[in-house]
PDB file of N, CA and C in Angstrom:
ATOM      1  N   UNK A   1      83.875  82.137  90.611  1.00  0.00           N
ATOM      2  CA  UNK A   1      83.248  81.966  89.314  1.00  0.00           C
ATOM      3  C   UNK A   1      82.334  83.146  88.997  1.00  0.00           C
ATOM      4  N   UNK A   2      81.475  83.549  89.790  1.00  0.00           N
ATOM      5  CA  UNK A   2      80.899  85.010  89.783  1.00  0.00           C
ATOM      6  C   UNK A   2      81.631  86.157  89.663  1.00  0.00           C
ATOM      7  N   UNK A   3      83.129  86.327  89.978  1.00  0.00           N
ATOM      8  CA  UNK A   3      82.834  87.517  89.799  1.00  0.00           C
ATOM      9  C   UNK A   3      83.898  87.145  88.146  1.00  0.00           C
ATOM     10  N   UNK A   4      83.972  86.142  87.762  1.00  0.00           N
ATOM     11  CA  UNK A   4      84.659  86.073  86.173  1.00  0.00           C
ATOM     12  C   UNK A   4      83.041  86.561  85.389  1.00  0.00           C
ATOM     13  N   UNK A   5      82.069  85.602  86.137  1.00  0.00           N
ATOM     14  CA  UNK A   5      80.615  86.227  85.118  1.00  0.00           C
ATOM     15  C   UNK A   5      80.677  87.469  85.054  1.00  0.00           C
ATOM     16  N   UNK A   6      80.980  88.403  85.903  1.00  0.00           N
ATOM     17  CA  UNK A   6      80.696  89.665  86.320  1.00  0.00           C
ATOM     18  C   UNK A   6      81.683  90.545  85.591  1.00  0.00           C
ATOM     19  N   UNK A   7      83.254  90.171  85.997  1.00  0.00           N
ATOM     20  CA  UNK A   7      84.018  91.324  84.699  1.00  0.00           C
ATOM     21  C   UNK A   7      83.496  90.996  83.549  1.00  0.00           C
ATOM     22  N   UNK A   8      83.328  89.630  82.903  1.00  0.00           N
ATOM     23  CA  UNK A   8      82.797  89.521  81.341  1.00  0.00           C
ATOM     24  C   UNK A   8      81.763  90.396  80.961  1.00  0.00           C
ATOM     25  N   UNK A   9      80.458  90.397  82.360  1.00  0.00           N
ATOM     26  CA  UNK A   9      79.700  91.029  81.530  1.00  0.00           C
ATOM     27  C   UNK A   9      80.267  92.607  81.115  1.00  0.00           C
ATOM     28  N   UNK A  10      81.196  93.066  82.420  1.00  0.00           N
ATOM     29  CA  UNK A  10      80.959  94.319  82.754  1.00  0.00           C
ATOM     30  C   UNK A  10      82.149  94.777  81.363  1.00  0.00           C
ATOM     31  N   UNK A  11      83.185  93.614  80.906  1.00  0.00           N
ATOM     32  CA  UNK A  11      83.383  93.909  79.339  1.00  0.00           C
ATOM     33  C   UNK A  11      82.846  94.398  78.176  1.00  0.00           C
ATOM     34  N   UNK A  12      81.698  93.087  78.002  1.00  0.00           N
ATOM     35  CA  UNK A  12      80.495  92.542  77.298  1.00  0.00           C
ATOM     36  C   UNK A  12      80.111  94.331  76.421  1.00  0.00           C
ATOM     37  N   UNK A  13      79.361  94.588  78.119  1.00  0.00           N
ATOM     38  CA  UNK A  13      78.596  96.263  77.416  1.00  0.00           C
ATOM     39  C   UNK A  13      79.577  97.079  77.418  1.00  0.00           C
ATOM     40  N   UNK A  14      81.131  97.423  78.096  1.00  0.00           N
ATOM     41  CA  UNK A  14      81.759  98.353  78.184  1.00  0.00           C
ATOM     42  C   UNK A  14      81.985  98.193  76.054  1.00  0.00           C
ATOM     43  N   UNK A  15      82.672  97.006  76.098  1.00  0.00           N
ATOM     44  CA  UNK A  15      82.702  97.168  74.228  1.00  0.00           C
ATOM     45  C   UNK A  15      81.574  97.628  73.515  1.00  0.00           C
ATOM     46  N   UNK A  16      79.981  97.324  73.881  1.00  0.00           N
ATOM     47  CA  UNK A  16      79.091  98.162  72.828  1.00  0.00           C
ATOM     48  C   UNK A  16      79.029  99.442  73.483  1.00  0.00           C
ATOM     49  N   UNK A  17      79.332  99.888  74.569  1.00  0.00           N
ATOM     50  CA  UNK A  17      79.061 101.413  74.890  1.00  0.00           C
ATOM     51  C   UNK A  17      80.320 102.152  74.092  1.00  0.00           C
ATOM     52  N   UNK A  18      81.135 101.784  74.247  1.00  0.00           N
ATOM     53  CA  UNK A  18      82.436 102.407  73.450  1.00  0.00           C
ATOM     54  C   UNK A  18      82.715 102.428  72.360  1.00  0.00           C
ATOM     55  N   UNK A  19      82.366 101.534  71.922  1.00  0.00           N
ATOM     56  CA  UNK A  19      82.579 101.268  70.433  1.00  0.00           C
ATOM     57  C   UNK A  19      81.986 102.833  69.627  1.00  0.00           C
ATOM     58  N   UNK A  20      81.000 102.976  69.872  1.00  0.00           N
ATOM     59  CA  UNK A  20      80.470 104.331  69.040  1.00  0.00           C
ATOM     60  C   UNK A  20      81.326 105.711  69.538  1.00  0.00           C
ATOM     61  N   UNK A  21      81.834 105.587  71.417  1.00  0.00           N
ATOM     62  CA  UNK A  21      82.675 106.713  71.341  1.00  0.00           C
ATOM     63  C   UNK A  21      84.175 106.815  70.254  1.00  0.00           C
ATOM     64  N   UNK A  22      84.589 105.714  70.938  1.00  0.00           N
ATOM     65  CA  UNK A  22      85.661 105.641  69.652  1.00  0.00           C
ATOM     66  C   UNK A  22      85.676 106.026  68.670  1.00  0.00           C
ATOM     67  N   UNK A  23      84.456 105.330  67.031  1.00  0.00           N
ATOM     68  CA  UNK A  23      84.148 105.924  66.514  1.00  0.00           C
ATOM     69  C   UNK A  23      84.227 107.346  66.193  1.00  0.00           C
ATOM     70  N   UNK A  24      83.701 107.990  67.106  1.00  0.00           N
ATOM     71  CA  UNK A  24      83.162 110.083  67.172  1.00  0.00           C
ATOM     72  C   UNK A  24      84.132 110.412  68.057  1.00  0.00           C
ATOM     73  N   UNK A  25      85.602 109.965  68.307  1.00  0.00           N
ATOM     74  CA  UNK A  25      86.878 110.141  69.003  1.00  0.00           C
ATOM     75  C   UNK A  25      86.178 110.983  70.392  1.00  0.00           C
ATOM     76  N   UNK A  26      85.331 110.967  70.968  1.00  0.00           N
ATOM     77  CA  UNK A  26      85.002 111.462  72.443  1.00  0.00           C
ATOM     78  C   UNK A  26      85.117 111.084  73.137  1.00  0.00           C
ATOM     79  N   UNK A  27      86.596 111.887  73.058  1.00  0.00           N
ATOM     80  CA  UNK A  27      87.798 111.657  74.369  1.00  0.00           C
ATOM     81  C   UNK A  27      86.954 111.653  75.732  1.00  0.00           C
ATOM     82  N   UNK A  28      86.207 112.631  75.992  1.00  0.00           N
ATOM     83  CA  UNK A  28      85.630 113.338  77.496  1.00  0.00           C
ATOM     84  C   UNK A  28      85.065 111.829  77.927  1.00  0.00           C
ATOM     85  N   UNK A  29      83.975 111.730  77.354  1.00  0.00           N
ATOM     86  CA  UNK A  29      83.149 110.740  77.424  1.00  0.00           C
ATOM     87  C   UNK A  29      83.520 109.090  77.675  1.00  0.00           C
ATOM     88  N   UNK A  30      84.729 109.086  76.846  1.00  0.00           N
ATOM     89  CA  UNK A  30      85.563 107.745  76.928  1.00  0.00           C
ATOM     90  C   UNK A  30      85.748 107.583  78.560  1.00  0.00           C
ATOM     91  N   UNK A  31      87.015 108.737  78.474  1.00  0.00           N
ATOM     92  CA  UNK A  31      87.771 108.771  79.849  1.00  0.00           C
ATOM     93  C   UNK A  31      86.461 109.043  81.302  1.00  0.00           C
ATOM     94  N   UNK A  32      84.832 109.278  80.924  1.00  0.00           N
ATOM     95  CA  UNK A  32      84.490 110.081  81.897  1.00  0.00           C
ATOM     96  C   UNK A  32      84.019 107.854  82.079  1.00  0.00           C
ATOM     97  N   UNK A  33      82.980 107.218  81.244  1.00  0.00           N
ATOM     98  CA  UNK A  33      82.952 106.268  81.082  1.00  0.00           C
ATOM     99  C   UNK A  33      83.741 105.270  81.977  1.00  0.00           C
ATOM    100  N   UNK A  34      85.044 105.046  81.381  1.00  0.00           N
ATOM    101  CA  UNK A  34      86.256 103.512  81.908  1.00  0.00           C
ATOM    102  C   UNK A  34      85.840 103.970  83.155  1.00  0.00           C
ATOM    103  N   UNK A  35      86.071 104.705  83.764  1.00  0.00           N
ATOM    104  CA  UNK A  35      86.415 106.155  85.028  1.00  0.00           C
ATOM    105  C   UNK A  35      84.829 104.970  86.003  1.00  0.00           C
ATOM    106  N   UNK A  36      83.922 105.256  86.031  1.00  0.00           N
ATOM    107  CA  UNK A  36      82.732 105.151  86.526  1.00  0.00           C
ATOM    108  C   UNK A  36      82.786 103.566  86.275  1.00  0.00           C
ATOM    109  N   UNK A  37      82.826 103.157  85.012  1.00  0.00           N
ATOM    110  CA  UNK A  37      82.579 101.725  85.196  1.00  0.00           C
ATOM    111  C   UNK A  37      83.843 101.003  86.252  1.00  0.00           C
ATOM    112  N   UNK A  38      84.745 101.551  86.111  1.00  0.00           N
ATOM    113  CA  UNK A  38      85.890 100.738  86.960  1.00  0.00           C
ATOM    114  C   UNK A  38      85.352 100.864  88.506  1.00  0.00           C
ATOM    115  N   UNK A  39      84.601 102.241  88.803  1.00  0.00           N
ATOM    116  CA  UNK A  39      84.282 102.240  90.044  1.00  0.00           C
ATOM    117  C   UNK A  39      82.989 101.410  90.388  1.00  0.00           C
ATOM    118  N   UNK A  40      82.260 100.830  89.712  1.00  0.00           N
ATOM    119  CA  UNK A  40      81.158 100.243  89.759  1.00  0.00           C
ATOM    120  C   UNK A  40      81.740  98.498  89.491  1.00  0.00           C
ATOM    121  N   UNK A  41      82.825  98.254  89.317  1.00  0.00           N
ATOM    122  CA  UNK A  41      82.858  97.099  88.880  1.00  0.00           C
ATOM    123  C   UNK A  41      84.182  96.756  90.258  1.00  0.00           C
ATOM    124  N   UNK A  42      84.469  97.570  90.766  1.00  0.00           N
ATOM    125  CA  UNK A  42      85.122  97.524  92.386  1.00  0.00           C
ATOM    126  C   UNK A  42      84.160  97.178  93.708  1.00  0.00           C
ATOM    127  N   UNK A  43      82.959  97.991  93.250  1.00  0.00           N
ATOM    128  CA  UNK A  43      81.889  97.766  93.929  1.00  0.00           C
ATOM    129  C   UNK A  43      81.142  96.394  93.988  1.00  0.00           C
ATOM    130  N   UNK A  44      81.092  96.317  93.109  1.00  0.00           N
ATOM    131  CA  UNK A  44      80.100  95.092  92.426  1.00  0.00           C
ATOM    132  C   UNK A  44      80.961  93.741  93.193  1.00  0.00           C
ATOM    133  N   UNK A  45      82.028  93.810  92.472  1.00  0.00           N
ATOM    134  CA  UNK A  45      83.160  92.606  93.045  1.00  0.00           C
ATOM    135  C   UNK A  45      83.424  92.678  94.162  1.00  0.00           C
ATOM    136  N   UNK A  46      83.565  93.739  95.006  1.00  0.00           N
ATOM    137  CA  UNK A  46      83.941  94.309  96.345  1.00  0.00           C
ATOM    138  C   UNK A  46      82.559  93.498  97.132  1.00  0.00           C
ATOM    139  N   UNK A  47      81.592  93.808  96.675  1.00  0.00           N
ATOM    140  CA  UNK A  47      80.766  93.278  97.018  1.00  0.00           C
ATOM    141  C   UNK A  47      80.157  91.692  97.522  1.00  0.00           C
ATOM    142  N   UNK A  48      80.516  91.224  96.035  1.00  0.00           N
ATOM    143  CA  UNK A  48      80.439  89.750  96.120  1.00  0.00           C
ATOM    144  C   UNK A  48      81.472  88.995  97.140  1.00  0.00           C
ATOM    145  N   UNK A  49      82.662  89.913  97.264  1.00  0.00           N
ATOM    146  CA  UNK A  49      83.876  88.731  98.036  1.00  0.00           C
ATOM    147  C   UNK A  49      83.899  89.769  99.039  1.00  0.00           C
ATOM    148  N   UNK A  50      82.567  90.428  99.606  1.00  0.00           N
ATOM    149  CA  UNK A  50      82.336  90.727 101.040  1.00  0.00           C
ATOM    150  C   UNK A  50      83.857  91.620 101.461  1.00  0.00           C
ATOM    151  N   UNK A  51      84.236  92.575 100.942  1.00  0.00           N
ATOM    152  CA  UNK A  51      85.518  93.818 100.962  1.00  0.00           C
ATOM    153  C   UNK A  51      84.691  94.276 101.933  1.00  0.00           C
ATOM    154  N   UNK A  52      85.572  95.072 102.789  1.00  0.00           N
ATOM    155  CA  UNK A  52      84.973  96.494 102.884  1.00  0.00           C
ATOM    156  C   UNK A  52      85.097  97.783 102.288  1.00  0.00           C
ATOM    157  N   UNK A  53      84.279  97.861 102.324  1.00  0.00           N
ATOM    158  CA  UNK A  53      83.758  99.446 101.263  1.00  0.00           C
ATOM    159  C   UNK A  53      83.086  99.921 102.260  1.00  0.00           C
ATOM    160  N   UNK A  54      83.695 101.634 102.353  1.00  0.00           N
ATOM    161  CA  UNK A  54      83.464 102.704 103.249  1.00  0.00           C
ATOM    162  C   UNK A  54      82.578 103.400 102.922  1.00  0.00           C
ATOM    163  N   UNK A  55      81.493 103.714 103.635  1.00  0.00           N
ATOM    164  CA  UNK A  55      80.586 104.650 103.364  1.00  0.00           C
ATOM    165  C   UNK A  55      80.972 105.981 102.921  1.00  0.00           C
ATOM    166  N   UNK A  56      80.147 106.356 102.245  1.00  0.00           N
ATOM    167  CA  UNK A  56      80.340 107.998 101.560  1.00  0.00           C
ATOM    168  C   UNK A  56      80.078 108.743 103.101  1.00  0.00           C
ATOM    169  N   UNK A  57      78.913 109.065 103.915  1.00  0.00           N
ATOM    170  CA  UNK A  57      78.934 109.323 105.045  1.00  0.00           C
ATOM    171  C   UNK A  57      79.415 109.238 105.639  1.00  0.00           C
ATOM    172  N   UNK A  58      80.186 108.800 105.843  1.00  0.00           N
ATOM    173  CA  UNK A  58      81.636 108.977 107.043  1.00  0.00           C
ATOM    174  C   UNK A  58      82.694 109.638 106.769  1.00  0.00           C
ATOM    175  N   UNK A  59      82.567 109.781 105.668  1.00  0.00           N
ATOM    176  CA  UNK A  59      83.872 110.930 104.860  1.00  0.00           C
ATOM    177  C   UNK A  59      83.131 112.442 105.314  1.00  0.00           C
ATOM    178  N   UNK A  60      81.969 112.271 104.867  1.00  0.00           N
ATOM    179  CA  UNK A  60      81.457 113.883 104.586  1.00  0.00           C
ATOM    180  C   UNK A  60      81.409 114.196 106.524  1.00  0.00           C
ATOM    181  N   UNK A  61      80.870 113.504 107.160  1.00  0.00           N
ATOM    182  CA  UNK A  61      81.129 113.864 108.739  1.00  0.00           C
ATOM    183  C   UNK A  61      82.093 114.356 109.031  1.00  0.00           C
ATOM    184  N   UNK A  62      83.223 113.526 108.861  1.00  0.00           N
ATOM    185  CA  UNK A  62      84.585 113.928 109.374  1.00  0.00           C
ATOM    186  C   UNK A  62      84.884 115.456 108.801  1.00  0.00           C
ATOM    187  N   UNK A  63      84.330 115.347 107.637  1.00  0.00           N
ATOM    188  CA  UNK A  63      84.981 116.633 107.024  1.00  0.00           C
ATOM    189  C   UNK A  63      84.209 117.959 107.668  1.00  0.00           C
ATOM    190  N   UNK A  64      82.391 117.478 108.015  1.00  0.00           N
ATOM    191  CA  UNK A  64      81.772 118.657 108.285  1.00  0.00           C
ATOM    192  C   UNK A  64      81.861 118.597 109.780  1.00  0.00           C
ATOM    193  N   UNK A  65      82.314 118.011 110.861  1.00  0.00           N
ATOM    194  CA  UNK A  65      82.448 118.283 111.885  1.00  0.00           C
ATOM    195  C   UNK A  65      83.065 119.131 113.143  1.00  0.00           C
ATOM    196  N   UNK A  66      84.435 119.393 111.839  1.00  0.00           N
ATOM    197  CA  UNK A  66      84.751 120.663 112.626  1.00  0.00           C
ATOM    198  C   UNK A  66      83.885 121.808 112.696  1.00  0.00           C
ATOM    199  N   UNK A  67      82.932 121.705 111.355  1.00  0.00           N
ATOM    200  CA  UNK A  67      82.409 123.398 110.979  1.00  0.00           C
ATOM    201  C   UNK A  67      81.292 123.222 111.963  1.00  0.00           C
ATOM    202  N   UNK A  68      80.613 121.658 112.477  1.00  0.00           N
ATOM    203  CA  UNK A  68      79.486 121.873 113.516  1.00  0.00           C
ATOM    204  C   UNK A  68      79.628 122.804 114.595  1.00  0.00           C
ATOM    205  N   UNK A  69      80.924 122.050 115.423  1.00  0.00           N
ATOM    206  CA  UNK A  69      81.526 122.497 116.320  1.00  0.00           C
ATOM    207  C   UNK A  69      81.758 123.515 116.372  1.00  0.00           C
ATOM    208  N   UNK A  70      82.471 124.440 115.471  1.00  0.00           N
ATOM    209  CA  UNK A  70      82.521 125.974 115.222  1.00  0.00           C
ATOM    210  C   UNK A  70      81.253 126.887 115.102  1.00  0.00           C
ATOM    211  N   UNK A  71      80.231 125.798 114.764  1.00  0.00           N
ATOM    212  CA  UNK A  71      78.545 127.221 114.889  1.00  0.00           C
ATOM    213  C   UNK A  71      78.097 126.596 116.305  1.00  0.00           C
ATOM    214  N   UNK A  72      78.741 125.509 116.589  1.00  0.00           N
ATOM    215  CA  UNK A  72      77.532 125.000 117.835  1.00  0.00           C
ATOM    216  C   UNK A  72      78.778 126.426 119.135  1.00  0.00           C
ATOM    217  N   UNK A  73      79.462 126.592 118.665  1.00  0.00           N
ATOM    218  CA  UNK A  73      80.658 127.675 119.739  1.00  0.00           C
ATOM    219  C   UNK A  73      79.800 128.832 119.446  1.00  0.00           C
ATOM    220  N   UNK A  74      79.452 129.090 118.400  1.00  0.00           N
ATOM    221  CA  UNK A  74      79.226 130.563 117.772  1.00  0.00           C
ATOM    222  C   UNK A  74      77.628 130.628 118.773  1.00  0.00           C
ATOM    223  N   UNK A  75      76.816 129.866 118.425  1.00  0.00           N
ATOM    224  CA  UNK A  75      75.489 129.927 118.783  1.00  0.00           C
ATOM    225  C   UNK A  75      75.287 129.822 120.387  1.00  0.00           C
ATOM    226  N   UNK A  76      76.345 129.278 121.025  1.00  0.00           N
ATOM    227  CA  UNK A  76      76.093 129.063 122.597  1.00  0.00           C
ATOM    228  C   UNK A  76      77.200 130.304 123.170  1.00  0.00           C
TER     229      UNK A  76
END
């Protein structure tokens, strides 16, 4: 039942936030908009029915760990 409260609302304001892009056809803004709210409304719901959702930090490790390893070689 929460997360029906929850897309409604996350409808609710997506229609008054848009409504004026539409209006002034700003495309950027539209597409930058749906874009962010869809990811916040994955979250949100992801949330409530206990998903897992991966930390941002564990991405950026993996990625910077080779380059540790390569100065911790350089420096010793």
């Amino acid at each position: 039942m929460m997360v029906i409260g929850v897309g409604l609302f996350i409808l609710f304001v997506s229609y008054i936030q848009l409504k004026p892009l539409f209006r002034e056809k700003q495309k950027k803004e539209i597409y930058a908009y749906i874009g962010l709210m869809i990811l916040a409304a994955y979250l949100a719901i992801g949330k409530m029915l206990n998903l897992y959702i991966p930390n941002p930090t564990n991405g950026i490790r993996l990625l910077f760990q080779p380059v540790q390893q390569w100065i911790d070689q350089l420096l010793n």
